[in-house]
Protein backbone atom coordinates (compact mmCIF):
# COMPACT_ATOMS: atom_id res chain seq x y z
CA UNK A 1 13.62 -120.28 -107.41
CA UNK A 2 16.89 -121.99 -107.65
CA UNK A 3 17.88 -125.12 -105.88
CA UNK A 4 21.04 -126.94 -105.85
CA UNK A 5 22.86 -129.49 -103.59
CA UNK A 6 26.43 -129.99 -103.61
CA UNK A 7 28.75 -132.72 -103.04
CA UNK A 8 31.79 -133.73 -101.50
CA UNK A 9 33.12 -136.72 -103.27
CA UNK A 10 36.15 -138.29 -101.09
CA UNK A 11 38.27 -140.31 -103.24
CA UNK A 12 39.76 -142.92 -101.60
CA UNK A 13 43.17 -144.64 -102.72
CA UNK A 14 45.19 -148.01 -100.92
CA UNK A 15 48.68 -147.54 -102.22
CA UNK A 16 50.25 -150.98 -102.66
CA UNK A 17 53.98 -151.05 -101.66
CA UNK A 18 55.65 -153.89 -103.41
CA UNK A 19 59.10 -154.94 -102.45
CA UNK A 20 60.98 -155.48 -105.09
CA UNK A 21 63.39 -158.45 -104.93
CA UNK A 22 66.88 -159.29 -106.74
CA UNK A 23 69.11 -162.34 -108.15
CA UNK A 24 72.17 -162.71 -107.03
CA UNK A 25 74.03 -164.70 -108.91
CA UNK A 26 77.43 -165.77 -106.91
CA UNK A 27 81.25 -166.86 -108.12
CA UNK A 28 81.89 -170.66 -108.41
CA UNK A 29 85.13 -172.37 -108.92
CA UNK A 30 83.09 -174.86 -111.48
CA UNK A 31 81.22 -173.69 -114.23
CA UNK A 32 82.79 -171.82 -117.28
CA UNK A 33 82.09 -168.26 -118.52
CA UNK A 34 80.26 -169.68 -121.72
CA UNK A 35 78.29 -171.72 -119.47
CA UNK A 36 76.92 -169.08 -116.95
CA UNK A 37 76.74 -166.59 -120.15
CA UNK A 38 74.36 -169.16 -121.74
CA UNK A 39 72.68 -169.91 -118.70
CA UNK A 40 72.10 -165.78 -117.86
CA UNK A 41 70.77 -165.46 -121.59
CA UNK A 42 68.34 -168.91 -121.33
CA UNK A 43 66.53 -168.58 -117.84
CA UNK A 44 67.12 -164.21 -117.37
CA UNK A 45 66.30 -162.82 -120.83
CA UNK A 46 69.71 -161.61 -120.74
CA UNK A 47 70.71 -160.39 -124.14
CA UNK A 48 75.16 -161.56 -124.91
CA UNK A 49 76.41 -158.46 -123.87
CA UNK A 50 74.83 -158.17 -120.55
CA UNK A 51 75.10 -162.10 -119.93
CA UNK A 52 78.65 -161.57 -120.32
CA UNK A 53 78.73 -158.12 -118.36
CA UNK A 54 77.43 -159.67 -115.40
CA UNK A 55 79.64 -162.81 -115.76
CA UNK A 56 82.49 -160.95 -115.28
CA UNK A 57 81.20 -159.34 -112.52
CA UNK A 58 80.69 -162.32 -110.69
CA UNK A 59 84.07 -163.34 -111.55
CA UNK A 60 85.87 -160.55 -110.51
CA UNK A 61 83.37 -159.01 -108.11
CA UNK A 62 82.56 -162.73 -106.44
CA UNK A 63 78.96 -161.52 -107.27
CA UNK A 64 76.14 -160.14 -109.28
CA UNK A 65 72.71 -159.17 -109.37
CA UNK A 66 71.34 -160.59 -112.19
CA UNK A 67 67.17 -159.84 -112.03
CA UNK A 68 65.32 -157.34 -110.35
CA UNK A 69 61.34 -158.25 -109.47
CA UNK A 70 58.92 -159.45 -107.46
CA UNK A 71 59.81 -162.75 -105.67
CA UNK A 72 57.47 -164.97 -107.47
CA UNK A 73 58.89 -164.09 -110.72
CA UNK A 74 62.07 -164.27 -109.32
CA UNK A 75 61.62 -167.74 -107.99
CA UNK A 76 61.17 -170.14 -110.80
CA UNK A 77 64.11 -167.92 -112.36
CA UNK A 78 66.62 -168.72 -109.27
CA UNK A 79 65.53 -172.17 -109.03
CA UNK A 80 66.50 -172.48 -112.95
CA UNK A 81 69.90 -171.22 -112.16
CA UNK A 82 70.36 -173.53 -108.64
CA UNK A 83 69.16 -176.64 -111.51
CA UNK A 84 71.75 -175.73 -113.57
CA UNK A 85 74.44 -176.14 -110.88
CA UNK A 86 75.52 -172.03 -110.62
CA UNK A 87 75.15 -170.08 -107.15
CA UNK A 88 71.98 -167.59 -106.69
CA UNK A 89 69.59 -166.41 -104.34
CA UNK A 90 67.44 -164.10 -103.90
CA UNK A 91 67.23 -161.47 -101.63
């Protein structure tokens, strides 16, 4: 005689949606293209080329993302820009 029970096993899974966030790094009328290129490189990870890429950009675009995350990575990045006198938020 042969006895068996089966089983249903219901797998349950909570999907997390997670906004992601941006820099946006805006034009200025003070700070110099070596400057925001350093700055981009120091507090973003940017390597030269894309520091500079996104310079010019915000020069002749009036803006830029610069960083793509979630917002409390992005934060202490943004506020390291604002301290350094450029024009970012996040959005």
């Amino acid at each position: 005689m042969s006895s068996y029970t089966e089983t249903e096993e219901i797998l349950l899974t909570e999907e997390v949606v997670v906004e992601e966030q941006k820099i946006v790094l805006f034009n200025d009328d003070y700070n110099t293209f070596d400057f925001v290129i350093r700055s981009l490189m120091d507090v973003c990870g940017h390597d030269p080329i894309q520091a500079e890429q996104c310079t010019l950009l915000v020069h002749y675009k009036g803006k830029c993302e610069v960083k793509k995350g979630e917002y409390t990575e992005l934060e202490p990045l943004c506020t390291a820009l604002l301290d350094r006198g450029l024009t970012a938020e996040i959005q």
